[in-house]
C-alpha atoms as a PDB file:
ATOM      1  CA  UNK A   1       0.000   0.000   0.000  1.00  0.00           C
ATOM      2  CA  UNK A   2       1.484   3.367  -1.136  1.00  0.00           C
ATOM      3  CA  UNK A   3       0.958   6.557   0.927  1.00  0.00           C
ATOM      4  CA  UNK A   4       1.696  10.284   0.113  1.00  0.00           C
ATOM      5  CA  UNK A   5       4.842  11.618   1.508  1.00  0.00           C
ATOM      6  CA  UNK A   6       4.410  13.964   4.001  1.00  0.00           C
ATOM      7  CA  UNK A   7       7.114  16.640   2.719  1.00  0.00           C
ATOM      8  CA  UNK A   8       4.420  17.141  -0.301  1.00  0.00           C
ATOM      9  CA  UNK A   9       1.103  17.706   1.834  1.00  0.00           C
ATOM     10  CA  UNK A  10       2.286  21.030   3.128  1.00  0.00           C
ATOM     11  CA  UNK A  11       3.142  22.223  -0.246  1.00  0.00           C
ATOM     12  CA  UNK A  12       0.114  21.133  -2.326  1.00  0.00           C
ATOM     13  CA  UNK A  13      -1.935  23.091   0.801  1.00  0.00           C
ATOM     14  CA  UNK A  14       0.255  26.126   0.448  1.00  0.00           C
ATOM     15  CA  UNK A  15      -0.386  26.131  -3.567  1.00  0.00           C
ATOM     16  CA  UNK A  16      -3.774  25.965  -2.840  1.00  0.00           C
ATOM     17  CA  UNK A  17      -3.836  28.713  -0.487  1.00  0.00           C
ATOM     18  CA  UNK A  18      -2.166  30.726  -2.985  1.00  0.00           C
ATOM     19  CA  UNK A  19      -4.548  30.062  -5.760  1.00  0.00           C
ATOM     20  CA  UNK A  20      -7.322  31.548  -3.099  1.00  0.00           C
ATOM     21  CA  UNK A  21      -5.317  34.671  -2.455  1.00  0.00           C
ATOM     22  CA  UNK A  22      -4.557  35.459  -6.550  1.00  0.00           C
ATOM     23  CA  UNK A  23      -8.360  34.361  -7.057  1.00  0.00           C
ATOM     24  CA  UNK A  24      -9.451  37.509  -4.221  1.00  0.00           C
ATOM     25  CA  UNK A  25      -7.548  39.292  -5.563  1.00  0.00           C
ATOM     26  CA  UNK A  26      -8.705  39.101  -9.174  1.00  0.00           C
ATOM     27  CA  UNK A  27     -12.172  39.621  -8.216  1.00  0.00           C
ATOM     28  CA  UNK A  28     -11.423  42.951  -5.972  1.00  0.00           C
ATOM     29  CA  UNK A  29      -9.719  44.230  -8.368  1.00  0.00           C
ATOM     30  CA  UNK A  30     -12.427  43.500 -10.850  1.00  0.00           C
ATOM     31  CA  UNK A  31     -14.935  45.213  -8.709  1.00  0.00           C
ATOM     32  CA  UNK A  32     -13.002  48.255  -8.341  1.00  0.00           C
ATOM     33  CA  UNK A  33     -12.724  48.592 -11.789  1.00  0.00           C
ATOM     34  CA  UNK A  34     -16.667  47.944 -12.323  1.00  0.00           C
ATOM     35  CA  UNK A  35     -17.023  50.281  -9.917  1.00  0.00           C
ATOM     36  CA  UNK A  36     -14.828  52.792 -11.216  1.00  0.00           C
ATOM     37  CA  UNK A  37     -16.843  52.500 -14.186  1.00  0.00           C
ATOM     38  CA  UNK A  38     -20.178  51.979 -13.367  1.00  0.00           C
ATOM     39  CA  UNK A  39     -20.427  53.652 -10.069  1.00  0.00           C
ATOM     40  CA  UNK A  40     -20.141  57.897 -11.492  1.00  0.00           C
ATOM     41  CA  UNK A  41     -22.987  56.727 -13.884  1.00  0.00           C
ATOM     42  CA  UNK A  42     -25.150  55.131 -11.075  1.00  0.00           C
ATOM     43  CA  UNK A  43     -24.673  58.430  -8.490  1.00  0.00           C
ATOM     44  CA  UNK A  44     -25.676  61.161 -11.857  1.00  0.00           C
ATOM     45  CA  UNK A  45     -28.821  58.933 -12.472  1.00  0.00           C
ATOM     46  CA  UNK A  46     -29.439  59.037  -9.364  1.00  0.00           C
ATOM     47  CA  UNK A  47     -28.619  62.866  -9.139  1.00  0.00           C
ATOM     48  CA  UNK A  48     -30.514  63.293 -12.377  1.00  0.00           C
ATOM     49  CA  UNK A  49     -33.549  62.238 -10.327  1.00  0.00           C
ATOM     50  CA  UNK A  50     -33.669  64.377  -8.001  1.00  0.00           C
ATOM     51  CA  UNK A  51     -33.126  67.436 -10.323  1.00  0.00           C
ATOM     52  CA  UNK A  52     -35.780  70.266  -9.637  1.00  0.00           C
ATOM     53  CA  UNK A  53     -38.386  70.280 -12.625  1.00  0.00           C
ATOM     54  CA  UNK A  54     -37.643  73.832 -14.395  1.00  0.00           C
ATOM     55  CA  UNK A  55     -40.202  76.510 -12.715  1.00  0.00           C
ATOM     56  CA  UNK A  56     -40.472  78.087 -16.689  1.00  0.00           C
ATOM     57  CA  UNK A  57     -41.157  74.897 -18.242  1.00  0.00           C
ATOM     58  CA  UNK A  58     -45.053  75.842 -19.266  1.00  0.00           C
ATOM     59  CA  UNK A  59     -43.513  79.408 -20.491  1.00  0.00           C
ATOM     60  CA  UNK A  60     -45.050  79.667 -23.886  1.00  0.00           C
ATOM     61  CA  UNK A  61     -43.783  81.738 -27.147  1.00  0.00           C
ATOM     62  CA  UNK A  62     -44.107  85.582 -26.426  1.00  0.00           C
ATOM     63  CA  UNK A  63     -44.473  86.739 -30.437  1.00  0.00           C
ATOM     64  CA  UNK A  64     -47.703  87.352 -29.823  1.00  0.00           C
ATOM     65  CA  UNK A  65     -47.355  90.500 -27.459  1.00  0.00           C
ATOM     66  CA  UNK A  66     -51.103  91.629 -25.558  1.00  0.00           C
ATOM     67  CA  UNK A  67     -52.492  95.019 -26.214  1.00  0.00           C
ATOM     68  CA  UNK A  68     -53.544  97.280 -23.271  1.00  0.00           C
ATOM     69  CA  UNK A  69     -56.982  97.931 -24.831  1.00  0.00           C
ATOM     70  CA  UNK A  70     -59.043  94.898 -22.957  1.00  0.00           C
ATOM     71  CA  UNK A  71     -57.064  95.353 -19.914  1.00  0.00           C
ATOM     72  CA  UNK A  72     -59.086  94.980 -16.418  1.00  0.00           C
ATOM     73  CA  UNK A  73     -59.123  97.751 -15.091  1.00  0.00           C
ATOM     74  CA  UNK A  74     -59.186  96.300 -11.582  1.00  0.00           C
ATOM     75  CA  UNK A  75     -55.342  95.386 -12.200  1.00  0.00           C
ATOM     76  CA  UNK A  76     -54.357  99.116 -12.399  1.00  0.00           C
ATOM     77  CA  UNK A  77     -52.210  99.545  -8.484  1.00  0.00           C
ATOM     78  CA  UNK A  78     -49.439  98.589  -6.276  1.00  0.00           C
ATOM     79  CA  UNK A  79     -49.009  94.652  -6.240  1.00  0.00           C
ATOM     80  CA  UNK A  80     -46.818  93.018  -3.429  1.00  0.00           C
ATOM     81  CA  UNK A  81     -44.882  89.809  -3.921  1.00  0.00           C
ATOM     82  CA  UNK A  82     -46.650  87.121  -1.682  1.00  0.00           C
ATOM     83  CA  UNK A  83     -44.911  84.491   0.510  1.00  0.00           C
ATOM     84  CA  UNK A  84     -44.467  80.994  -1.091  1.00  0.00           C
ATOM     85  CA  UNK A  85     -42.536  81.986  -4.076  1.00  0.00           C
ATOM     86  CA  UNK A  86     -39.923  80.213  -5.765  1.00  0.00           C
ATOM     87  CA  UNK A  87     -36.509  81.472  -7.529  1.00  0.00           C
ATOM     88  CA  UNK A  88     -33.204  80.141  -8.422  1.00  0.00           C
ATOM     89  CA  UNK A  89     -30.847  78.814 -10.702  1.00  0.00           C
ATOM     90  CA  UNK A  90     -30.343  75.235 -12.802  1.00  0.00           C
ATOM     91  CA  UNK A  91     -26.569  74.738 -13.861  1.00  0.00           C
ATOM     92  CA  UNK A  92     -25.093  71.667 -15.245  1.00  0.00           C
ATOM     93  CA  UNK A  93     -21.582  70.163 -13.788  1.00  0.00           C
ATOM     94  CA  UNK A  94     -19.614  67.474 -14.985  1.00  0.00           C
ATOM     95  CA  UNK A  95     -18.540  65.451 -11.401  1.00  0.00           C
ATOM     96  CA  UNK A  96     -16.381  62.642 -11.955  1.00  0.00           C
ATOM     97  CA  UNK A  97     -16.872  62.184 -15.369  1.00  0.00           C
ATOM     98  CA  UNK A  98     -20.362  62.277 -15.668  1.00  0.00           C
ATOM     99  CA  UNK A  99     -22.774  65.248 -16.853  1.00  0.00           C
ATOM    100  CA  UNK A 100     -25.740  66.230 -14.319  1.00  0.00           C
ATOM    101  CA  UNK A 101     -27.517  69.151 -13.513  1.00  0.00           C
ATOM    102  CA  UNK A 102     -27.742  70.748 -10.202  1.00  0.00           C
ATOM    103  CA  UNK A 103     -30.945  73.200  -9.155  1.00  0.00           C
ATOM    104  CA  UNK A 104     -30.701  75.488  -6.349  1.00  0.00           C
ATOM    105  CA  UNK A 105     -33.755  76.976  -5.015  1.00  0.00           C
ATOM    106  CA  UNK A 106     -35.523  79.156  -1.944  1.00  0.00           C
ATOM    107  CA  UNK A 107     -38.936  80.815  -1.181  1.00  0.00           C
ATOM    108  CA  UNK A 108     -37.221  83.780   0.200  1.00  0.00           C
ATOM    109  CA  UNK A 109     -38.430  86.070  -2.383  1.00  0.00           C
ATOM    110  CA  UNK A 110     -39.669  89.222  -2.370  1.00  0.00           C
ATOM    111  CA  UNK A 111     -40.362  92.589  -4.769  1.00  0.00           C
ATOM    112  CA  UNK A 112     -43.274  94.523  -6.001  1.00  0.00           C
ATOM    113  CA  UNK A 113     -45.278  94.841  -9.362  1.00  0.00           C
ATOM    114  CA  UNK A 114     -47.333  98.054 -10.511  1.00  0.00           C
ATOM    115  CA  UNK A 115     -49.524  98.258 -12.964  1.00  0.00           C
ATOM    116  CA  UNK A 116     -50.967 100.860 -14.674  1.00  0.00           C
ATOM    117  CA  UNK A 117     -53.020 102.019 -17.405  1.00  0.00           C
ATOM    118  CA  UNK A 118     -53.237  98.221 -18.535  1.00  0.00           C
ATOM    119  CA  UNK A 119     -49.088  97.790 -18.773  1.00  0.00           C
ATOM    120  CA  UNK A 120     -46.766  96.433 -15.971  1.00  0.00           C
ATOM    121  CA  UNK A 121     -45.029  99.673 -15.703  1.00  0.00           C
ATOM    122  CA  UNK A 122     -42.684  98.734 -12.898  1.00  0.00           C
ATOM    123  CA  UNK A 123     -41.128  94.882 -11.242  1.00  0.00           C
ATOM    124  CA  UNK A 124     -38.579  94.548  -8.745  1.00  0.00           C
ATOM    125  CA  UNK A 125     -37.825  90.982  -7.248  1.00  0.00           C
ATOM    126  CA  UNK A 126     -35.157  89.868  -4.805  1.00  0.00           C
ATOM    127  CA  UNK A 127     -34.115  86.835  -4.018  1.00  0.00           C
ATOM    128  CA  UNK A 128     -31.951  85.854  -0.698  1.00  0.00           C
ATOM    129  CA  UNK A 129     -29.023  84.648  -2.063  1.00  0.00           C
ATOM    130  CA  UNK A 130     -28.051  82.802   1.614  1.00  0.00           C
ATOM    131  CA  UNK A 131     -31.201  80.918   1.409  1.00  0.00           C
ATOM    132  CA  UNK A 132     -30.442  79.173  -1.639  1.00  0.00           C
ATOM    133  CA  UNK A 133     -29.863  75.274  -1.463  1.00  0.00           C
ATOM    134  CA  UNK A 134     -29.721  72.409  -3.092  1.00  0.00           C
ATOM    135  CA  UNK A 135     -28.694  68.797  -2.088  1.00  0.00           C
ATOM    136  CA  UNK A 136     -25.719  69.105  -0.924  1.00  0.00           C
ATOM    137  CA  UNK A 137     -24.182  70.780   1.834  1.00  0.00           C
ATOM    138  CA  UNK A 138     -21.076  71.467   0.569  1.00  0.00           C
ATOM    139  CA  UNK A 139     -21.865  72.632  -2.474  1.00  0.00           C
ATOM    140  CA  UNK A 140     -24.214  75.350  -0.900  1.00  0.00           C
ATOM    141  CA  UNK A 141     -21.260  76.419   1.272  1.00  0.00           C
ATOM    142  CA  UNK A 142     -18.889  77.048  -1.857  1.00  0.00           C
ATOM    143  CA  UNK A 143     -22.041  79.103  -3.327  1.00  0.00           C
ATOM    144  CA  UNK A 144     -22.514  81.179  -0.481  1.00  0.00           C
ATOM    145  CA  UNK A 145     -18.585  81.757   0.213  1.00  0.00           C
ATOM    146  CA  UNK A 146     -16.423  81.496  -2.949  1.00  0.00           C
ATOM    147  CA  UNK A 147     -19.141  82.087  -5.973  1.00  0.00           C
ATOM    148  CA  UNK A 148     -21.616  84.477  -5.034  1.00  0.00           C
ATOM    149  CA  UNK A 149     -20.180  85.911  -1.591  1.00  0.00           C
ATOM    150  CA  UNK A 150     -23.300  86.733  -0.015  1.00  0.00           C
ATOM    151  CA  UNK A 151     -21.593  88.916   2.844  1.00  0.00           C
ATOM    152  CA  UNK A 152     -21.146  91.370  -0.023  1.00  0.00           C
ATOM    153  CA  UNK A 153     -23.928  90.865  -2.069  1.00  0.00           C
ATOM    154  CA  UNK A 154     -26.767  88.915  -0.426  1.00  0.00           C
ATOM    155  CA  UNK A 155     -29.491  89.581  -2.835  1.00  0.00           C
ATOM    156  CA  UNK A 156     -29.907  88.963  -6.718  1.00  0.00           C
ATOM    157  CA  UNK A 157     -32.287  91.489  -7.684  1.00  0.00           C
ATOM    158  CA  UNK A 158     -34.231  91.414 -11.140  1.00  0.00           C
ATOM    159  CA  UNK A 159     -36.019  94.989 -12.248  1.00  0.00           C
ATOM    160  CA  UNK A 160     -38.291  95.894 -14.878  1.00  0.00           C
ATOM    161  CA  UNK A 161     -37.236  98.419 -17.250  1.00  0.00           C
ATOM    162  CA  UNK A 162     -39.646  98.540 -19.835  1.00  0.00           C
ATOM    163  CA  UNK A 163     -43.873  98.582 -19.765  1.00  0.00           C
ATOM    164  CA  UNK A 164     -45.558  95.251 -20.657  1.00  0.00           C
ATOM    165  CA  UNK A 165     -49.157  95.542 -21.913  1.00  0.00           C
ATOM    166  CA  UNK A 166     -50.897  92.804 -19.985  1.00  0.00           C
ATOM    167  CA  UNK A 167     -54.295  92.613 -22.312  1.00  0.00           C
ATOM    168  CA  UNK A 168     -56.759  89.903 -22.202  1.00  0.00           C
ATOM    169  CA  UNK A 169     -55.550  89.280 -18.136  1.00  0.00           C
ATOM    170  CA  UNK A 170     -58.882  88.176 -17.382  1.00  0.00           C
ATOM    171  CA  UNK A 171     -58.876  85.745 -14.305  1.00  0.00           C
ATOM    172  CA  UNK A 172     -58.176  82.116 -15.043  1.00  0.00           C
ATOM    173  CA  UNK A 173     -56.583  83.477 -18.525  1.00  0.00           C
ATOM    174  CA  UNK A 174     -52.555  83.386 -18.635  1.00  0.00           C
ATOM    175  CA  UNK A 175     -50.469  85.031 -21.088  1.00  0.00           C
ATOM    176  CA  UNK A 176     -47.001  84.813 -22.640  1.00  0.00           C
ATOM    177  CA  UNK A 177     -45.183  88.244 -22.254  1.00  0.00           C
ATOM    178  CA  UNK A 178     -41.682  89.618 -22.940  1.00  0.00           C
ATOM    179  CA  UNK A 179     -39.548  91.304 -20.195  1.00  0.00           C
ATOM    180  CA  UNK A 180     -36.973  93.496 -20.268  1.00  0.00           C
ATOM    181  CA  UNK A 181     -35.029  94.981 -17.529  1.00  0.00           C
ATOM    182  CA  UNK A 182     -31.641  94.343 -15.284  1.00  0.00           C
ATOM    183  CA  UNK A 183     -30.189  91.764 -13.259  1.00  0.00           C
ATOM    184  CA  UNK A 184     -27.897  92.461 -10.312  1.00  0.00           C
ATOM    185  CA  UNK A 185     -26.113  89.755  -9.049  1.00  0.00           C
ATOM    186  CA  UNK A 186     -22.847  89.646  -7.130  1.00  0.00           C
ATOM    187  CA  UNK A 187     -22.110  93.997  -7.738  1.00  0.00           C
ATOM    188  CA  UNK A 188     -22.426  93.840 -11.612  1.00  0.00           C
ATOM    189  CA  UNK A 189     -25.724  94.910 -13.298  1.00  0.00           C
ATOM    190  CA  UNK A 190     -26.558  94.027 -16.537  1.00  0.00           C
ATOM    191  CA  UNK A 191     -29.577  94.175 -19.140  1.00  0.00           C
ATOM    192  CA  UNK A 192     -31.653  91.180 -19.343  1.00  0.00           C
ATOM    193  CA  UNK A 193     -34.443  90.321 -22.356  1.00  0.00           C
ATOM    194  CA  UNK A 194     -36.410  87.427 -21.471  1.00  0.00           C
ATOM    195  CA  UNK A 195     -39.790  85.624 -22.215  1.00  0.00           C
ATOM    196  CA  UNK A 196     -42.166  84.811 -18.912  1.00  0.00           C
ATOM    197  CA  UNK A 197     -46.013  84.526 -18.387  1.00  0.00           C
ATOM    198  CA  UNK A 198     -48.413  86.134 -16.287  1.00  0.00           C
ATOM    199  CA  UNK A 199     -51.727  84.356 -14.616  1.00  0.00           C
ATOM    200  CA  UNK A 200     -54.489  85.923 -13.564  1.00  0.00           C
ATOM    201  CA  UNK A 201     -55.267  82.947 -10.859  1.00  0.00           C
ATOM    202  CA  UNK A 202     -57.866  85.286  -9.431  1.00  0.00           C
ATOM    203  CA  UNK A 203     -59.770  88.549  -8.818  1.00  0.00           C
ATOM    204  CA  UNK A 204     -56.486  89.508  -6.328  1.00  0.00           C
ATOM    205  CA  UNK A 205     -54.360  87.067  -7.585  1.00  0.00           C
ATOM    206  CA  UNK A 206     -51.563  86.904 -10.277  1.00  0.00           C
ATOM    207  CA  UNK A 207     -48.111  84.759 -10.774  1.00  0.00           C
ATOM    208  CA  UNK A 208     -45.248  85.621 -12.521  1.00  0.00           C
ATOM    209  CA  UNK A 209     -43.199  82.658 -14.093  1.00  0.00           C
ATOM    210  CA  UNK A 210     -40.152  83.370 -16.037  1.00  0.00           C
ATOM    211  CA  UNK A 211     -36.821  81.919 -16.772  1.00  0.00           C
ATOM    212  CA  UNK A 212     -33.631  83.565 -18.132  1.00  0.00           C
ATOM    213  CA  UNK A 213     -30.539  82.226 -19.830  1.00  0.00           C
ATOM    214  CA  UNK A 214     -27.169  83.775 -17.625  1.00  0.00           C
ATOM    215  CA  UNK A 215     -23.144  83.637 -18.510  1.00  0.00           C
ATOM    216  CA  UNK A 216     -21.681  83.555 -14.793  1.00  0.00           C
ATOM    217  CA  UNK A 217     -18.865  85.695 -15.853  1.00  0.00           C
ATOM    218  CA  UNK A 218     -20.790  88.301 -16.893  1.00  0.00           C
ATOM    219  CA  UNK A 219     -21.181  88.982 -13.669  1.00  0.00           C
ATOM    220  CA  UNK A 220     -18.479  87.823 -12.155  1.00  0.00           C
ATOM    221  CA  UNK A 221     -19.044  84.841 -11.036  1.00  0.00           C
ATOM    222  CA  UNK A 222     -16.417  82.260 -11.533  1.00  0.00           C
ATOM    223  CA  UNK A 223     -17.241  78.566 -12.184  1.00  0.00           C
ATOM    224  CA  UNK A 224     -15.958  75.843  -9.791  1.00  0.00           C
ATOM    225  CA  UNK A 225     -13.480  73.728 -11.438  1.00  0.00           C
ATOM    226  CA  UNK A 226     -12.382  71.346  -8.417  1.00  0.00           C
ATOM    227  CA  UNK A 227     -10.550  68.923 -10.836  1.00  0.00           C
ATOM    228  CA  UNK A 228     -13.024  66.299 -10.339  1.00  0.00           C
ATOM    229  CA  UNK A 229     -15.843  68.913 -10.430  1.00  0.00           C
ATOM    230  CA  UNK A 230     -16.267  71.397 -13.018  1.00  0.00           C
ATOM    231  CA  UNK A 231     -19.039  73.841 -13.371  1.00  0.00           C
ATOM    232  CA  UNK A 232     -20.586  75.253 -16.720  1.00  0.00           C
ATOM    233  CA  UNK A 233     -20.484  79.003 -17.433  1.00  0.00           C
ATOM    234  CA  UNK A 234     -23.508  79.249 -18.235  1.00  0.00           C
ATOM    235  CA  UNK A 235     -27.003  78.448 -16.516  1.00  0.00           C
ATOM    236  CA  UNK A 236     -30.417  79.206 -15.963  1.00  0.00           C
ATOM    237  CA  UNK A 237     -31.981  81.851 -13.546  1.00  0.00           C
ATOM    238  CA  UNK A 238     -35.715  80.545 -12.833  1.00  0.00           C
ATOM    239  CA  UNK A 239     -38.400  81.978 -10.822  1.00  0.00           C
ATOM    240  CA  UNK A 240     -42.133  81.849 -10.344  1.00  0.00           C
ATOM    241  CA  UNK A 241     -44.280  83.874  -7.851  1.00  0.00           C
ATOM    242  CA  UNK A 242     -47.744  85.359  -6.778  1.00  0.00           C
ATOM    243  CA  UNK A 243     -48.895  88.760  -5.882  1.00  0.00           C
ATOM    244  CA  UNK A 244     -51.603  90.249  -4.578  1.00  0.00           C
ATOM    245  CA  UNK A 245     -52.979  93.862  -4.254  1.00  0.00           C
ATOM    246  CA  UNK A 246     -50.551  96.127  -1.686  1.00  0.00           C
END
């Protein structure tokens, strides 16, 4: 009867153990790499999802500009920007490789409309730049600090320049207008055409939605580009809000 020599037991076992070891290792290294690869398209679906719906998106064509002539009357006066407003701004960032777009939004918003003689004659909105947020933390805090610096210039502030005739504003109807005016944001001021639509949703009741197209360093405002994040220069300034009579 023949038997296996001792001396070879230990080294068959210690082959085997080293197949194990290369065998781990092959299939770490195969899930870093399908992570590596998979994983930055996972997180900007998943980012993707939770992307803020653009406040504009029912804005329709403004060719057709309103007269003043079947204006209600009851529209003429001071109108006050109500609580529950939305504004901010939609941007799109490459992180990690991957293209998503980032919204940033607050209901601190506040401004005045007046209209007379049928025409929006005057607009002023504000927004609170420090109140401004999106889904991340840290990306709020470079906002705040670095990009917009709202210890200098907490506000973005939107004004209407020229009248808009608001015709045919009966309640329930909405209408596509064009506005023209300036935006201030971070100390530099600069002339702004854009289109936007008014609703009458009621007797003392009207929204303003609008949405205009902004180059960053127009105004100053340099992009993030963190090496594995990089910021576009140019973005979207939404906003959509109610007033009612002063």
């Amino acid at each position: 009867m023949s038997s296996t020599p001792t001396a070879e037991r230990p080294t068959a076992e210690r082959g085997r153990r080293r197949r194990r070891r290369w065998t781990a290792l092959a299939v770490l290294l195969a899930l870093l790499v399908l992570g590596a690869v998979v994983g930055p398209r996972i997180y900007a679906a998943v980012e993707s999802r939770k992307t803020a719906a653009p406040l504009a998106a029912a804005v329709p064509s403004a060719s057709a500009t309103p007269t003043a002539a079947a204006t209600d009357p009851a529209l003429d006066g001071t109108w006050t920007v109500a609580p529950g407003g939305t504004a901010g701004y939609r941007v799109d960032e490459v992180l990690n490789g991957q293209r998503i777009t980032v919204t940033g939004r607050t209901d601190q918003v506040t401004g005045d409309l007046v209209v007379a003689g049928g025409q929006l004659t005057a607009a002023t909105v504000s927004v609170d730049l420090a109140s401004v947020s999106t889904d991340s933390s840290q990306r709020d805090g470079q906002f705040r600090s670095r990009v917009v610096d709202v210890e200098r210039f907490p506000t973005a502030d939107l004004v209407l320049t020229r009248p808009v005739p608001l015709g045919g504003l009966d309640v329930g109807a909405t209408i596509p207008v064009t506005l023209t005016g300036t935006l201030a944001l971070r100390g530099t001021t600069r002339e702004v055409t854009f289109p936007a639509t008014v609703q009458r949703t009621g007797e003392d009741a009207v929204t303003v939605t609008g949405s205009l197209p902004v180059t960053w360093s127009d105004h100053g405002v340099e992009a993030p580009d963190l090496g594995f994040v990089s910021v576009e220069d140019t973005g979207t300034i939404e906003f959509s809000v109610s007033a009612t009579p002063a």
